[in-house]
Protein backbone atom coordinates (compact mmCIF):
# COMPACT_ATOMS: atom_id res chain seq x y z
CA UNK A 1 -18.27 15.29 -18.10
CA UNK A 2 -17.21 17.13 -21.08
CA UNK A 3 -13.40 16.89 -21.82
CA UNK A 4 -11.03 19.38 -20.97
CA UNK A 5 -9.01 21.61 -24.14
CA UNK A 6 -5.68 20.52 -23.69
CA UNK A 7 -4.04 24.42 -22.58
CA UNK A 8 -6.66 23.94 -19.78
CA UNK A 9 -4.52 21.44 -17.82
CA UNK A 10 -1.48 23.26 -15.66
CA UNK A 11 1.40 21.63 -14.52
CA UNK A 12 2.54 21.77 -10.65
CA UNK A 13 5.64 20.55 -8.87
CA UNK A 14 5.71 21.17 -5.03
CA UNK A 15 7.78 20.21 -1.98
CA UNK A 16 4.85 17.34 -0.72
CA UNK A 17 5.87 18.87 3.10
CA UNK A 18 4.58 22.10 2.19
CA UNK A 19 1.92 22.48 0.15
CA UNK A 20 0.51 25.10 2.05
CA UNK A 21 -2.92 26.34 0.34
CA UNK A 22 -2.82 23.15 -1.88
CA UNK A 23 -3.61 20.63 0.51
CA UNK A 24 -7.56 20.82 0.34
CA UNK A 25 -7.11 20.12 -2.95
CA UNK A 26 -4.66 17.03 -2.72
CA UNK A 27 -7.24 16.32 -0.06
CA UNK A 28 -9.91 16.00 -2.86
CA UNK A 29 -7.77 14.56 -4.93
CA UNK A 30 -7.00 11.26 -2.67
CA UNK A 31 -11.23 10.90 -1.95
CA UNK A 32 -11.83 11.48 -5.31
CA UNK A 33 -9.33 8.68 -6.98
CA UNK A 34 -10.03 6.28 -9.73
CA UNK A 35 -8.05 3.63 -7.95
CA UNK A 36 -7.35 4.89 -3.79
CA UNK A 37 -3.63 4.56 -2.16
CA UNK A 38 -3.41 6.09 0.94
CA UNK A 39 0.54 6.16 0.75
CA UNK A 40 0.38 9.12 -1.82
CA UNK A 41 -2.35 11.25 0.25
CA UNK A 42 -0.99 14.05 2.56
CA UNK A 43 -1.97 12.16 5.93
CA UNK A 44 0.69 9.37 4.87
CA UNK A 45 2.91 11.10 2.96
CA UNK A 46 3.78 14.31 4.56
CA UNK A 47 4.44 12.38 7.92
CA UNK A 48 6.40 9.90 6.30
CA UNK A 49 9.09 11.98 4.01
CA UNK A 50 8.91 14.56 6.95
CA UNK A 51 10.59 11.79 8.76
CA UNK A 52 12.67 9.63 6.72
CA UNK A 53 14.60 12.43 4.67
CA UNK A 54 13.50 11.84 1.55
CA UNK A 55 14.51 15.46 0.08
CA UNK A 56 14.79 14.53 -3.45
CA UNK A 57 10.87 13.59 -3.89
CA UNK A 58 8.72 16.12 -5.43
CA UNK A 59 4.81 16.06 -5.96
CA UNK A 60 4.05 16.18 -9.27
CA UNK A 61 0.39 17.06 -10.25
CA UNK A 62 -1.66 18.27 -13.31
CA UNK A 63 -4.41 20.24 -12.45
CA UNK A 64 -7.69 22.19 -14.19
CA UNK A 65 -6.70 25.43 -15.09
CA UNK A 66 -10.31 26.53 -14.66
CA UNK A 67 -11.15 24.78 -11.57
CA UNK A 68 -8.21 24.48 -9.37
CA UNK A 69 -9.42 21.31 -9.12
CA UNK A 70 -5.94 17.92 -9.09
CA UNK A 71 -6.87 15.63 -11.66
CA UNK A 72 -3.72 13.49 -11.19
CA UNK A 73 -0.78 13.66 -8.78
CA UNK A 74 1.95 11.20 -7.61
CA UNK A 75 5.21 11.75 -5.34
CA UNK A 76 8.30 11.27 -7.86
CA UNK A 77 11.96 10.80 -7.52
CA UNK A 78 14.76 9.55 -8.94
CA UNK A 79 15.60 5.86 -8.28
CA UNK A 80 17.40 2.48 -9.71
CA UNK A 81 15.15 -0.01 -10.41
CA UNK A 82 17.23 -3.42 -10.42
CA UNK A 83 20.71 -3.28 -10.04
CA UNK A 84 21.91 -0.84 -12.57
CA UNK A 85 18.93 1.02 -14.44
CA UNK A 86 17.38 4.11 -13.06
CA UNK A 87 14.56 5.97 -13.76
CA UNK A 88 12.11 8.88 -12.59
CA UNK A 89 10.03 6.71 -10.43
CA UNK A 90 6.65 7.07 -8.09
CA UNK A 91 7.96 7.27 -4.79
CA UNK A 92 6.35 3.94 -3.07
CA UNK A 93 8.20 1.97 -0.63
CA UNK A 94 7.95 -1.36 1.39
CA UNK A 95 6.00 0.87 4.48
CA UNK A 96 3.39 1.42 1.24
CA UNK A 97 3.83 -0.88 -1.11
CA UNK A 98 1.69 0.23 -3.60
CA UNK A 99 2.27 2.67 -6.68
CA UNK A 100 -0.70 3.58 -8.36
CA UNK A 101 -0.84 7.66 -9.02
CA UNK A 102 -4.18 9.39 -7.96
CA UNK A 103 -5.88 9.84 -10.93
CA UNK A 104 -9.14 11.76 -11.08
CA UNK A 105 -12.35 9.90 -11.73
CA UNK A 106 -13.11 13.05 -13.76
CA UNK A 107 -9.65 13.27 -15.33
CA UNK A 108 -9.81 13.55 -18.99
CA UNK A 109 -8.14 11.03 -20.72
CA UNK A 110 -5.50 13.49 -22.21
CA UNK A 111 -4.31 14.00 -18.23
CA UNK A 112 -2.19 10.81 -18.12
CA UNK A 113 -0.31 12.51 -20.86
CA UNK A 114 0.26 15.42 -19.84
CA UNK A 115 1.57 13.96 -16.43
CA UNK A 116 4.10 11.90 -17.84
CA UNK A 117 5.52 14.71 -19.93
CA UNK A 118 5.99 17.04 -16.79
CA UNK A 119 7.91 13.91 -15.34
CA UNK A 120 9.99 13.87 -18.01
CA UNK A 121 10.57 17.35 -18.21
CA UNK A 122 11.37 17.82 -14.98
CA UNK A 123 13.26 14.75 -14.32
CA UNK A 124 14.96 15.26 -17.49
CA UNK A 125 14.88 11.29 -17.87
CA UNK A 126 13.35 8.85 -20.77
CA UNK A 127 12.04 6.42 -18.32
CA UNK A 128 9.35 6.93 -16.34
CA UNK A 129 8.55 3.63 -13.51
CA UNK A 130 5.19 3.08 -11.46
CA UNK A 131 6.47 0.15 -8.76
CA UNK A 132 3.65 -2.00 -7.36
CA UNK A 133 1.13 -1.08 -10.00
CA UNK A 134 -1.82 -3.26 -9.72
CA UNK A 135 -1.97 -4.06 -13.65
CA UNK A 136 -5.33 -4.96 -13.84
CA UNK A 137 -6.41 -1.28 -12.39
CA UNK A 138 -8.71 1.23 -14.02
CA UNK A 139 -5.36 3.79 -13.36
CA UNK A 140 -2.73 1.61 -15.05
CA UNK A 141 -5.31 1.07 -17.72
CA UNK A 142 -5.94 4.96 -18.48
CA UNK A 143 -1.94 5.29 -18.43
CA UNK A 144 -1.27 2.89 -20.92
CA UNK A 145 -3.99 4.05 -23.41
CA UNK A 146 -1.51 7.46 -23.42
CA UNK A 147 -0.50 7.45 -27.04
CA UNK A 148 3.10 8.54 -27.99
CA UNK A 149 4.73 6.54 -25.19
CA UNK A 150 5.93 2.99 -25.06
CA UNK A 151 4.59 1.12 -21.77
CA UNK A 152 6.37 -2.50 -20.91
CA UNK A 153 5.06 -4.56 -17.43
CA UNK A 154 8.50 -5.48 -15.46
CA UNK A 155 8.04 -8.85 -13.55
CA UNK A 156 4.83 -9.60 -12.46
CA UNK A 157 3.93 -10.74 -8.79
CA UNK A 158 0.72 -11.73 -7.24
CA UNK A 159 -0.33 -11.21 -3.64
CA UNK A 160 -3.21 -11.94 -1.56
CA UNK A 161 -6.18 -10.12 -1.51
CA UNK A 162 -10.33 -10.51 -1.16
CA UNK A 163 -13.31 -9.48 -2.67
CA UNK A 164 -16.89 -8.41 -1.03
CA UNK A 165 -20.01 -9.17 -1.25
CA UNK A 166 -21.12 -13.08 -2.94
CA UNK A 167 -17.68 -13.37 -4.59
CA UNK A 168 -15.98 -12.33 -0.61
CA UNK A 169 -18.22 -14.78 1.11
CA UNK A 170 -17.10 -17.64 -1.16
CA UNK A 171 -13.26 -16.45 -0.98
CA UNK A 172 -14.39 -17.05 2.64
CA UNK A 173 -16.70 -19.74 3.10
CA UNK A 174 -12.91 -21.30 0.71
CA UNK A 175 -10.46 -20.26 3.49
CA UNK A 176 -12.35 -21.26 6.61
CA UNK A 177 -12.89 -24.95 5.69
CA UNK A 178 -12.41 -28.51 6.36
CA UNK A 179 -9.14 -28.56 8.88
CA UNK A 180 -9.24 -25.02 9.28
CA UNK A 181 -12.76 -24.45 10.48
CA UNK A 182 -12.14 -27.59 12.94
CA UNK A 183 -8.92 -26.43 13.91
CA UNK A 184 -9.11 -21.85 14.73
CA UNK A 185 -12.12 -22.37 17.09
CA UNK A 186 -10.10 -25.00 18.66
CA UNK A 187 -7.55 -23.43 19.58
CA UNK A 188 -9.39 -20.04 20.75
CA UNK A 189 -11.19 -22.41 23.53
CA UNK A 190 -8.48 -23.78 24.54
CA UNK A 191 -6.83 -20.13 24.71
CA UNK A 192 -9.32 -19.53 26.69
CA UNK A 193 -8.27 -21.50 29.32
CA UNK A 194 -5.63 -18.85 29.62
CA UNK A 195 -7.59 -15.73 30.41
CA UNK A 196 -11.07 -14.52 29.11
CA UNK A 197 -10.47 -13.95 24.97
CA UNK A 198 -12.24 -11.02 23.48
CA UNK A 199 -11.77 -10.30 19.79
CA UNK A 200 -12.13 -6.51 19.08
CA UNK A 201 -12.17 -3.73 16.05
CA UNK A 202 -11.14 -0.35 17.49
CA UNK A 203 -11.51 2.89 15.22
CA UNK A 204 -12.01 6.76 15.68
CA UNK A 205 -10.65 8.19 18.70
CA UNK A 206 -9.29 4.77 20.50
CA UNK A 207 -7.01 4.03 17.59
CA UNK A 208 -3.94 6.16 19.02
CA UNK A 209 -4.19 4.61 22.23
CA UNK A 210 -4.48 1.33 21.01
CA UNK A 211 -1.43 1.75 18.65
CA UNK A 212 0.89 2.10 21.60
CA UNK A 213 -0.18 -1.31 22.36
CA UNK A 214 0.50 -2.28 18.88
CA UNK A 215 3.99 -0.70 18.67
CA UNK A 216 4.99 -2.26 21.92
CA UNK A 217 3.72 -5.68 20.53
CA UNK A 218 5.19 -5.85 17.38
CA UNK A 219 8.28 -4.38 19.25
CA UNK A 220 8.58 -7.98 21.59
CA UNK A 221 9.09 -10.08 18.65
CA UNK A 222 11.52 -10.90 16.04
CA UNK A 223 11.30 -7.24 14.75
CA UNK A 224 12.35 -5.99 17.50
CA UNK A 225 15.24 -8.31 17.73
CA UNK A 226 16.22 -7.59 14.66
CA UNK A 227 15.90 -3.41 15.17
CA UNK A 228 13.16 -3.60 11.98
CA UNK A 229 9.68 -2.46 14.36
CA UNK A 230 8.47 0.66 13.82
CA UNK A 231 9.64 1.51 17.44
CA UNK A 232 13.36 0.54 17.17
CA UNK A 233 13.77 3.55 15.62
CA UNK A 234 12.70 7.41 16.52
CA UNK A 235 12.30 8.30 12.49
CA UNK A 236 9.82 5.85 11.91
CA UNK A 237 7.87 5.83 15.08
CA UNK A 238 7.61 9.11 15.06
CA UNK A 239 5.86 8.80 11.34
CA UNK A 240 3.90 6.22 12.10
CA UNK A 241 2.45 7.58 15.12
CA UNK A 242 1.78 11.29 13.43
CA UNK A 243 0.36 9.33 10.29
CA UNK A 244 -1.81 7.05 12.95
CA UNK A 245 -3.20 10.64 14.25
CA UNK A 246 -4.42 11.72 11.61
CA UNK A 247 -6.21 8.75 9.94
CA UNK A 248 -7.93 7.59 13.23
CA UNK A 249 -8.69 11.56 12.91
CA UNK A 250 -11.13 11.08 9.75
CA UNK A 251 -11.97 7.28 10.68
CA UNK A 252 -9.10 5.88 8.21
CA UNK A 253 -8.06 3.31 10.31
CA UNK A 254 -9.13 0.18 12.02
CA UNK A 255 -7.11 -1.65 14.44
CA UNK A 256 -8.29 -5.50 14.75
CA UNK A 257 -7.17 -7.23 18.16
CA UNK A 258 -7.20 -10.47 19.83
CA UNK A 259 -6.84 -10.23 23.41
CA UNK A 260 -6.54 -12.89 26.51
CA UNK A 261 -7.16 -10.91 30.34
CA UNK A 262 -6.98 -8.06 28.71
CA UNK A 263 -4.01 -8.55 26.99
CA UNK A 264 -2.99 -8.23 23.15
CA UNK A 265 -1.53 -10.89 21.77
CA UNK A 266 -2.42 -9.95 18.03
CA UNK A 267 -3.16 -7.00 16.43
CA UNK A 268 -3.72 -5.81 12.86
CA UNK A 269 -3.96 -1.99 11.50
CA UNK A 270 -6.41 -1.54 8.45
CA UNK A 271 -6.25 1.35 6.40
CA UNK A 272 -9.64 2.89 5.24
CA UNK A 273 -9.71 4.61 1.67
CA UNK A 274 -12.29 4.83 -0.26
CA UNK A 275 -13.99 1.58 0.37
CA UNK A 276 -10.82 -0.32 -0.21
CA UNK A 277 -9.23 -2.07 3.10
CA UNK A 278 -5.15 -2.17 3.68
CA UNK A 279 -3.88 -4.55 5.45
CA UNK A 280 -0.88 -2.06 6.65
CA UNK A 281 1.09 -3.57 9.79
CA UNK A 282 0.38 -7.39 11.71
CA UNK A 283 1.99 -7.91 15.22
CA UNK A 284 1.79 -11.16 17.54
CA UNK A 285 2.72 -12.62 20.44
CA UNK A 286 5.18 -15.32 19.97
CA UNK A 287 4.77 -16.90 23.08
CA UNK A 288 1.50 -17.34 21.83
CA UNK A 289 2.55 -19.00 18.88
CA UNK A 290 0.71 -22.28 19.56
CA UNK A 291 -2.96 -20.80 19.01
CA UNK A 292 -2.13 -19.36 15.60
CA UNK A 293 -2.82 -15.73 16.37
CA UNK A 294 -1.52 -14.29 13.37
CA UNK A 295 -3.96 -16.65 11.36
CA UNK A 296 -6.93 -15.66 13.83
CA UNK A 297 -6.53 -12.24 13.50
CA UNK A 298 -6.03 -12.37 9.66
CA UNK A 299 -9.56 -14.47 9.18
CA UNK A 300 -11.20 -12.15 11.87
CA UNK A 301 -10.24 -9.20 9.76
CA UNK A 302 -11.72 -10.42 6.58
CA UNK A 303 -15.05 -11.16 8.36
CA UNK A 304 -15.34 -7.90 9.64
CA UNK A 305 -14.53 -6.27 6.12
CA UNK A 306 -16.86 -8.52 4.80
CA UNK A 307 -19.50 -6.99 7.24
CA UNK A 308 -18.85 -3.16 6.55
CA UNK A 309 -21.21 -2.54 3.82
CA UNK A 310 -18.93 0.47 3.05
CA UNK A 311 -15.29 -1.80 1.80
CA UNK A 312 -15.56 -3.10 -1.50
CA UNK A 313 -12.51 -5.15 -1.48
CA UNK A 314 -9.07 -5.66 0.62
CA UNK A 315 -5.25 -5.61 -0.55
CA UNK A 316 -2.97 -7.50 2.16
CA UNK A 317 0.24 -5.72 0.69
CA UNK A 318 1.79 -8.68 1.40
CA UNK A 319 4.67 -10.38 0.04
CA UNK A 320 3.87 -12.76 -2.57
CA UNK A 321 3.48 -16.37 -1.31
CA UNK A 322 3.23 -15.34 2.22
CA UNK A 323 2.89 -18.59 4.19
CA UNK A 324 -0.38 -17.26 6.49
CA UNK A 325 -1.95 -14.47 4.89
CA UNK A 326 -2.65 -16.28 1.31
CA UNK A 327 -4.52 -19.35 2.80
CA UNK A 328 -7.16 -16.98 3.84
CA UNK A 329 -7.38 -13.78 1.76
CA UNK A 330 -8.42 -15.97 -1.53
CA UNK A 331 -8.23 -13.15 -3.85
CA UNK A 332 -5.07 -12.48 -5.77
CA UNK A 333 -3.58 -9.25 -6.78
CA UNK A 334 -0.98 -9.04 -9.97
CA UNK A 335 0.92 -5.88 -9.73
CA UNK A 336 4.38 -5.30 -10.69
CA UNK A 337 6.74 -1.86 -12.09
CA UNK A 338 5.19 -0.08 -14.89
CA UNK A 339 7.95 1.09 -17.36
CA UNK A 340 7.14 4.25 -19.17
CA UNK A 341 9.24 5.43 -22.81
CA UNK A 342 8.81 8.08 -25.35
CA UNK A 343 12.41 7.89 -26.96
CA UNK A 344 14.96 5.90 -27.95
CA UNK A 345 17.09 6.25 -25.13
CA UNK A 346 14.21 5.85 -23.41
CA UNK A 347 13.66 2.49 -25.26
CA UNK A 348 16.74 1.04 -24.73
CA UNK A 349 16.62 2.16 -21.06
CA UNK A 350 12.98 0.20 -21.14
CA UNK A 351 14.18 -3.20 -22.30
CA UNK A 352 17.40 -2.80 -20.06
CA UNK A 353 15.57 -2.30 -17.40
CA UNK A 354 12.80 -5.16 -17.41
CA UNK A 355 15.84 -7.49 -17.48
CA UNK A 356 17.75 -5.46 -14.56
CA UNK A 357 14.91 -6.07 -12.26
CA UNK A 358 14.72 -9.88 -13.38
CA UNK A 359 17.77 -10.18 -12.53
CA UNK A 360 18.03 -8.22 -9.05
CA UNK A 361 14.64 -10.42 -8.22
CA UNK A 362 16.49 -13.62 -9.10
CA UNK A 363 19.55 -12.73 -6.63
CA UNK A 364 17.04 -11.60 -4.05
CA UNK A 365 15.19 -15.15 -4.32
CA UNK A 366 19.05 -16.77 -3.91
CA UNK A 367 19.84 -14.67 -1.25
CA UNK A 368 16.41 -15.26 0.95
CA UNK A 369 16.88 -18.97 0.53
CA UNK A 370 20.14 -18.71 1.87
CA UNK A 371 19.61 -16.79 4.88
CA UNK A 372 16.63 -19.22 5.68
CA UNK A 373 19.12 -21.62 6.07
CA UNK A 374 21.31 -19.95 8.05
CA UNK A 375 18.77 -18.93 10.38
């Protein structure tokens, strides 16, 4: 692929909720990726800011000139990244925790550049953030080869994750071992005592049916206590059932359950993109607590991305050290908040910042220790 001359590549900010003869090209865009995230495609997004208010985000995207054709787009707002600093940032959040910009695999490598100027320009601020960056990414590695800027990593994190293939298998072959491999099948026969147990993937057309299930699930447990399930509110269940549409719509989205007499007592919903599996949303039975099904459906999910020939890997988005989920996806993830500067405010703003977020991720640590106690 030859390069593109610089004055080829045209800037574009949109409202992401309406696009109107663009989407086809976002479209593209998100199957086309360097490094997928299904949070900044239309079939997540557009649902989700439709929903939760978010007026101030705007898509920013560089496209060919020639072509039409998005070589790199991300939704960008303003927002403060610790405590104090803020900065134009990539608009990911905990309901898709990850940040990486779709990039073109036939972007040239002057794109990157040109994207973070528009940001700039348009944000009219000297530092530019990417939150939950996976550092080690072909993406974060094509943005901080962009000359003329000055690129710091905040606070890194790691989270679980798994491979495929020989390097999967092991990852594997590590989790379900010694106790553990004694120990699962145990406890599924003597669930079975309880009710015939069937252990299920449903995709295409019985995903929306099979999300109620979910919602109402996830909604009998501590999230729903707590008003945090997708259900407790009409915003969010309302995204997350319009999003749900649409992915089970172009096979996007698997939903993994473990069920007793016909009964779910744990489900998980995979997101699809581009050969890369997303561990999005995990509900369980509490009542069931004593047969580990949030463990059994978490293991039963990795073997069945380990069987689709078509995933090449899987991100839990999980919080790091999560008690269950990092026992048995092996892999591990590093990602943290890229900080972008081409000035010297910008500079300052960049050091100020990395030791912001420190600092708000030290009080957060304090703060989640205490409330464990209190609990």
């Amino acid at each position: 692929h030859s390069p593109l001359v610089e004055d080829a590549l045209e800037p574009l900010v949109l409202d992401p909720c309406t696009v109107g003869g663009n989407l086809d090209a976002w479209r593209k865009l998100s199957t086309n990726a360097l490094d997928p995230n299904p949070f900044f495609g239309p079939d997540f997004l557009i649902p989700f800011l439709e929903n939760t208010g978010k007026s101030g985000v705007r898509l920013f995207v560089i496209r060919c000139g020639k072509t039409g054709d998005w070589l790199m787009a991300a939704p960008m707002g303003r927002r403060r990244l610790g405590l104090v600093v803020s900065a134009a940032s990539s608009w990911a959040t905990e309901y898709g925790p990850l940040g990486t910009p779709l990039l073109s695999v036939e972007a040239p490598k002057n794109v990157p550049a040109a994207f973070l100027a528009l940001t700039a320009e348009k944000t009219r601020r000297p530092l530019i953030a990417f939150p939950y960056l996976p550092f080690e990414s072909a993406t974060t590695r094509a943005i901080e080869n962009t000359g003329d800027w000055s690129f710091r990593r905040g606070p890194v994190s790691m989270r679980a994750s798994h491979a495929a293939g020989a390097e999967g298998e092991a990852q594997f072959a590590r989790a379900f071992s010694g106790k553990r491999r004694k120990e699962l099948p145990r406890l599924i026969r003597r669930l079975s005592r309880e009710g015939k147990v069937q252990l299920e993937s449903h995709s295409g057309g019985e995903v929306p049916r099979h999300f109620e299930k979910f919602l109402q699930l996830e909604a009998s447990g501590w999230k729903g206590t707590r008003g945090t399930a997708l259900i407790s509110h009409q915003n969010t269940v309302r995204f997350a059932r319009e999003m749900i549409a649409k992915l089970a719509a172009s096979g996007r989205v698997r939903i993994d359950t473990i069920s007793v007499a016909g009964k779910p007592i744990a489900m998980l919903i995979i997101m699809l993109d581009s050969g890369r599996a997303f561990s999005w949303k995990i509900a369980f039975d509490e009542t069931y607590a004593r047969f580990s099904p949030g463990a059994q459906i978490t293991l039963f999910a990795l073997e069945r991305n380990l069987q689709d020939p078509g995933i090449t890997g899987g991100d839990s988005l999980a919080v790091p050290g999560h008690p269950m989920i990092e026992p048995l996806w092996r892999g591990r993830l590093s990602y943290g908040t890229l900080l972008c500067a081409y000035s010297a405010p910008g500079h300052a703003l960049q050091m100020a910042a990395k030791y912001d977020m420190a600092l708000e991720g030290g009080m957060r640590k304090v703060a989640r220790k205490l409330l464990r106690r209190t609990d």
